[in-house]
N, C-alpha and C. Protein backbone atom coordinates (compact mmCIF):
# COMPACT_ATOMS: atom_id res chain seq x y z
N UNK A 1 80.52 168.37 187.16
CA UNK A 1 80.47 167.44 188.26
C UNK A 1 79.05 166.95 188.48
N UNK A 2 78.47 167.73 188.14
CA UNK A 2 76.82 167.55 188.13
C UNK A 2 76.27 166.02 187.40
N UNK A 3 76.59 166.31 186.27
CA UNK A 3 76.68 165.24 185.46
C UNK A 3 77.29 163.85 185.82
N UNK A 4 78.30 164.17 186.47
CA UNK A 4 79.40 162.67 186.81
C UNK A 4 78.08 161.95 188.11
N UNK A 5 77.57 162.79 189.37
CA UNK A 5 76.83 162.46 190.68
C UNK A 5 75.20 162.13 189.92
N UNK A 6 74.79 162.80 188.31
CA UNK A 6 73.43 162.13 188.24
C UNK A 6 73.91 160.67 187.42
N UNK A 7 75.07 160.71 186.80
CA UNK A 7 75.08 159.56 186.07
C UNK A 7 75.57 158.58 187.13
N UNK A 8 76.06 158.48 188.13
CA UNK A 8 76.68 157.73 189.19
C UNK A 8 74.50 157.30 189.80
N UNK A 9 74.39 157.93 190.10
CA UNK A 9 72.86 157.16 190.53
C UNK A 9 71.67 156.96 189.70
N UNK A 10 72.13 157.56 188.58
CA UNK A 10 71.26 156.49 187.26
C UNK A 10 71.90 155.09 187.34
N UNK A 11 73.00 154.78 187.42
CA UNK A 11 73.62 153.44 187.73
C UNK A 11 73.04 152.99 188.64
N UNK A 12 72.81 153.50 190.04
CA UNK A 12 72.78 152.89 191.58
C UNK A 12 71.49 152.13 191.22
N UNK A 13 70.52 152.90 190.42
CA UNK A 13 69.03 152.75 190.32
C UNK A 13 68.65 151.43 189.13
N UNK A 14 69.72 152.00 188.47
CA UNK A 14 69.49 150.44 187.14
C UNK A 14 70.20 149.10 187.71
N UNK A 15 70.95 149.17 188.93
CA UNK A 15 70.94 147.80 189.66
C UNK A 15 70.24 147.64 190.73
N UNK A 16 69.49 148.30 191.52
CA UNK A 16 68.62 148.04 192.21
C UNK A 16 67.23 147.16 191.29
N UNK A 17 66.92 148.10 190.55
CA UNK A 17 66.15 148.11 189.38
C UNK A 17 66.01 146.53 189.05
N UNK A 18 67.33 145.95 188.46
CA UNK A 18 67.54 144.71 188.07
C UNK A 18 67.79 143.78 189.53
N UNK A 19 68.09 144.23 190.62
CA UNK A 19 67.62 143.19 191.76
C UNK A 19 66.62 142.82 192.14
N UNK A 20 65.74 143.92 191.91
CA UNK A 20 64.91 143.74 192.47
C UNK A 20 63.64 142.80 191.02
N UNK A 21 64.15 143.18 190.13
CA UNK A 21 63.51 142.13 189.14
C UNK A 21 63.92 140.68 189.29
N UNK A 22 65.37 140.65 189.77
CA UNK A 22 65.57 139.13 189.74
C UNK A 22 65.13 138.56 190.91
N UNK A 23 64.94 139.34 191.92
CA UNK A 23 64.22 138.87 193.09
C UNK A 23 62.49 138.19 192.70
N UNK A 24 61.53 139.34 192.23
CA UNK A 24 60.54 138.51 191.81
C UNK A 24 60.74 137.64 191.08
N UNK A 25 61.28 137.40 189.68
CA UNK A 25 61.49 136.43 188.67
C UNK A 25 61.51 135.14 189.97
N UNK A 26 62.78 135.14 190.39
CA UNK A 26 62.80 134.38 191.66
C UNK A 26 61.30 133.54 192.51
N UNK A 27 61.13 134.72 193.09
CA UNK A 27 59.68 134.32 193.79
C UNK A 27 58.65 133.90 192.89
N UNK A 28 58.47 134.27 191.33
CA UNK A 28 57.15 133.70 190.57
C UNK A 28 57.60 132.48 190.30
N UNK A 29 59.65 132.11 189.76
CA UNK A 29 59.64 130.64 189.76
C UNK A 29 58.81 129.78 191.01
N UNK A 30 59.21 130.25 192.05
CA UNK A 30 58.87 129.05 192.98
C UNK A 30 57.39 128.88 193.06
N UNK A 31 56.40 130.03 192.68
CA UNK A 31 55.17 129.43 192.82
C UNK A 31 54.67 128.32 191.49
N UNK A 32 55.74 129.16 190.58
CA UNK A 32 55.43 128.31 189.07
C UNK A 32 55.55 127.18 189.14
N UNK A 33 57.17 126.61 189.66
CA UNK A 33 58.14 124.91 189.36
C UNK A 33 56.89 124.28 190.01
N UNK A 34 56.97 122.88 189.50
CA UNK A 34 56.25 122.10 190.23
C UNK A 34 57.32 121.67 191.77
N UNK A 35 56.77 121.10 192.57
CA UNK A 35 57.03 120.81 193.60
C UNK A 35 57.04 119.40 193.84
N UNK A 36 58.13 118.42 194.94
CA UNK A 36 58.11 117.00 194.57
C UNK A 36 58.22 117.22 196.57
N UNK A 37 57.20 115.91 196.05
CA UNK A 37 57.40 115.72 197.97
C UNK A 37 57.31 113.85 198.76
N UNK A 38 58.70 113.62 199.29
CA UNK A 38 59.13 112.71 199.87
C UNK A 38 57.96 112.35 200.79
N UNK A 39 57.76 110.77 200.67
CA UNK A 39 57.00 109.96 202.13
C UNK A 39 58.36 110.25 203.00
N UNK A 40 57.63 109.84 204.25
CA UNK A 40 58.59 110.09 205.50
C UNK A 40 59.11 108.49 205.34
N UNK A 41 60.08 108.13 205.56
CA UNK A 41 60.82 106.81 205.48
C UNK A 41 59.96 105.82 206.59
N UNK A 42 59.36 106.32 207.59
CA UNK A 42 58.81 105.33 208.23
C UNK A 42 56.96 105.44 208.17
N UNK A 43 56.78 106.14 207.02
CA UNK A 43 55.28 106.34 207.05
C UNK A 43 54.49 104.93 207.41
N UNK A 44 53.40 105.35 207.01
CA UNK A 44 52.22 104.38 207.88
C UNK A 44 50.97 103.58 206.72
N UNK A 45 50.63 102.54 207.00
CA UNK A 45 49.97 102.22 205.58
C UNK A 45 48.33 102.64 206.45
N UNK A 46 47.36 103.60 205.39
CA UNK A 46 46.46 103.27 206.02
C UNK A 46 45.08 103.13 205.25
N UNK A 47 43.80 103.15 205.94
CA UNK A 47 42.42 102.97 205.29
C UNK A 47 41.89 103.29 205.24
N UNK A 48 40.42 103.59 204.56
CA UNK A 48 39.59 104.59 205.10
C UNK A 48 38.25 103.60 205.51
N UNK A 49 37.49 104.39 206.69
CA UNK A 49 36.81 103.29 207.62
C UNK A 49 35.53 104.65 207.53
N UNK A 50 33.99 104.45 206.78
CA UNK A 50 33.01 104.88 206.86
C UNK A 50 32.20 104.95 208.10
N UNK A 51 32.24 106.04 208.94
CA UNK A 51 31.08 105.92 210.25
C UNK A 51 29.87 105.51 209.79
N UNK A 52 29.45 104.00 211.11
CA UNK A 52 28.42 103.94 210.73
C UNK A 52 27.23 104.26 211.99
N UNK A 53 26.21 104.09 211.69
CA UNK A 53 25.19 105.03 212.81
C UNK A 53 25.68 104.45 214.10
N UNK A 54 25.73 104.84 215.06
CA UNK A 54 25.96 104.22 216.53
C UNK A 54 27.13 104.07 216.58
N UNK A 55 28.24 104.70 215.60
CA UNK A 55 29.46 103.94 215.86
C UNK A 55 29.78 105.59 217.19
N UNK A 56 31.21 104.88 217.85
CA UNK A 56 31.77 105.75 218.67
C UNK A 56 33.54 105.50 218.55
N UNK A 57 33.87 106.59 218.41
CA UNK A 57 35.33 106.37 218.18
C UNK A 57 35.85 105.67 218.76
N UNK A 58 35.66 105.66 220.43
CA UNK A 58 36.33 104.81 221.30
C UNK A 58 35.87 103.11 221.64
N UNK A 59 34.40 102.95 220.99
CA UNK A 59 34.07 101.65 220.44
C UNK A 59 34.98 101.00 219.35
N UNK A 60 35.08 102.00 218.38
CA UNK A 60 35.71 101.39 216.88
C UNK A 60 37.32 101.62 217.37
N UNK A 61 37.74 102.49 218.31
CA UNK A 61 39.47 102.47 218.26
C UNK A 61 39.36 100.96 219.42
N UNK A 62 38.97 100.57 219.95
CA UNK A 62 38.92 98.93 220.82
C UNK A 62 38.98 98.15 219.70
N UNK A 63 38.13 98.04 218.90
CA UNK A 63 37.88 96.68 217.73
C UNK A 63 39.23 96.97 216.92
N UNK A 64 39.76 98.40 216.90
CA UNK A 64 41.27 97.59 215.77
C UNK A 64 42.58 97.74 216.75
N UNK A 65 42.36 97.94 217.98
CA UNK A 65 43.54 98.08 218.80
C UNK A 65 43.78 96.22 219.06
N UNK A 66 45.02 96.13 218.59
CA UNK A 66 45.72 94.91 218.79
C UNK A 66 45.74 94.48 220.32
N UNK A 67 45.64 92.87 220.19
CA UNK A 67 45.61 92.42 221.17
C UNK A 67 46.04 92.60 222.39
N UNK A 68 45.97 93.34 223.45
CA UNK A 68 47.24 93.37 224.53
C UNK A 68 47.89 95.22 224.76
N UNK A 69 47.09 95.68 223.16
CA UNK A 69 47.54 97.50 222.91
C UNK A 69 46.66 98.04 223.80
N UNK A 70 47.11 99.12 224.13
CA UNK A 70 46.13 100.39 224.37
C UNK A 70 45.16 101.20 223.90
N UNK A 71 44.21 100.79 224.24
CA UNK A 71 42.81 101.48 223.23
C UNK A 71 43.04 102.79 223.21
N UNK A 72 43.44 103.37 224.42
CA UNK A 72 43.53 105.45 224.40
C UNK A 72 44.53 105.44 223.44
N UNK A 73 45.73 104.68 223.09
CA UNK A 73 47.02 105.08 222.10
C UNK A 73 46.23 105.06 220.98
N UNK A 74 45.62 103.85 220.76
CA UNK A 74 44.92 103.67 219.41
C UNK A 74 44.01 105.12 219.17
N UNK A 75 43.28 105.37 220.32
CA UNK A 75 42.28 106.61 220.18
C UNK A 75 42.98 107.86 219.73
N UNK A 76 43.89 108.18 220.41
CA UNK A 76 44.94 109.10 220.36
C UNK A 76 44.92 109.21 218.74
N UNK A 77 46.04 108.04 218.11
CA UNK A 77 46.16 108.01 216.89
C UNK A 77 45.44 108.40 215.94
N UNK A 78 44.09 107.90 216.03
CA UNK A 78 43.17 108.54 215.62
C UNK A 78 42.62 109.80 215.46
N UNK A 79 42.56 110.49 216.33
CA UNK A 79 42.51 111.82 216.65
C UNK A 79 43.81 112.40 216.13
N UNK A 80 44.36 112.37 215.57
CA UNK A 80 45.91 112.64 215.34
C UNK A 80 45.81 112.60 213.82
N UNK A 81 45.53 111.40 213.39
CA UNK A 81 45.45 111.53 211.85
C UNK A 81 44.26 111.94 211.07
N UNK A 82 43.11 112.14 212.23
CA UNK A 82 41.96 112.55 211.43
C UNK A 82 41.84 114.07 211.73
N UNK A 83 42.81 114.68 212.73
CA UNK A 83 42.84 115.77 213.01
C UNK A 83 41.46 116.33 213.57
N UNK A 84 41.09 115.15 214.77
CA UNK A 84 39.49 115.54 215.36
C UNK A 84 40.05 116.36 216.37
N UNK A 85 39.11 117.02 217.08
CA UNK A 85 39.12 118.29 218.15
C UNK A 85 38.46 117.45 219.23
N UNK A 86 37.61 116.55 218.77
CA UNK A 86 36.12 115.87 219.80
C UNK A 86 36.21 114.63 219.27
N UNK A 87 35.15 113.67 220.48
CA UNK A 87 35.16 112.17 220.01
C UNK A 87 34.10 111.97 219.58
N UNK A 88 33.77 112.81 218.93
CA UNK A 88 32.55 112.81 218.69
C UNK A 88 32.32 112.60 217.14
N UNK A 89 31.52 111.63 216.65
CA UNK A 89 31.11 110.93 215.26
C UNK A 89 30.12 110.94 214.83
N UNK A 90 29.44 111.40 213.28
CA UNK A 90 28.73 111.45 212.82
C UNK A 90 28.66 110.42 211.80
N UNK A 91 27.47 109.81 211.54
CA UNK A 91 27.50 108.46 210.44
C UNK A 91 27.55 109.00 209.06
N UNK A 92 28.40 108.24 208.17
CA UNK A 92 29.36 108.36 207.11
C UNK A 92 30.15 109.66 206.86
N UNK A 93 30.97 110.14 207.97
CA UNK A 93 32.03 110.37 208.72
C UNK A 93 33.54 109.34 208.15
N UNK A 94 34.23 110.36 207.59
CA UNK A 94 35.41 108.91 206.64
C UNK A 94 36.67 109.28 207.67
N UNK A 95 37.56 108.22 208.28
CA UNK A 95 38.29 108.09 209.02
C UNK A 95 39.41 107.36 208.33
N UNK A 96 40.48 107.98 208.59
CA UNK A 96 41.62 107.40 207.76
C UNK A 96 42.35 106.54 209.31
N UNK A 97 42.54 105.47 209.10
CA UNK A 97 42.83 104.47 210.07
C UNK A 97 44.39 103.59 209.60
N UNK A 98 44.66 103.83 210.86
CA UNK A 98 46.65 102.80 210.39
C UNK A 98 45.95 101.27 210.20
N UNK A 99 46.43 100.37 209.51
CA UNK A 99 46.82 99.35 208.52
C UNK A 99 48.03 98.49 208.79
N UNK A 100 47.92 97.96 209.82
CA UNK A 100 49.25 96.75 209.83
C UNK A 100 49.09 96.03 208.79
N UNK A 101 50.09 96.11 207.64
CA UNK A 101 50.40 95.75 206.30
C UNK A 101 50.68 93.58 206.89
């Protein structure tokens, strides 16, 4: 009987064994495959705009805020896609700016 209970968990162990291999195999594919990644359907066209000395964000978000827009939305935006903390600008400072196509 001895025999029947070690050969019963030499089994248990040679499928764990093999799960747990197909589990990594698993996890090294995904760092391996390359990866493909979708624009968002309504993305944004945009530019890149060089600080220049004296500039101030909330000077330069006025000059491309459309006629009649909100300069803080525009500012906002800004801060949003440049991922600033502060309004604060240093010259040649690169700002990725929306682009009405």
């Amino acid at each position: 009987m001895v025999n029947g209970a070690a050969n019963i968990g030499n089994v248990a162990n040679r499928i764990a064994m093999a799960i747990m291999a197909a589990g990594l195999a698993w996890c090294l594919f995904g760092f391996i495959a390359p990866g493909s990644a979708q624009s968002a359907p309504d993305s944004t066209t945009v530019v890149v705009y060089t600080v220049q000395p004296g500039d101030t964000l909330w000077r330069y978000a006025a000059s491309i805020t459309p006629e009649g827009g909100n300069v803080g939305d525009t500012l906002d935006e800004l801060m949003r896609l440049n991922n600033l903390d502060t309004v604060s600008l240093h010259a040649g400072q690169r700002l990725i700016v929306p682009h009405e196509a």
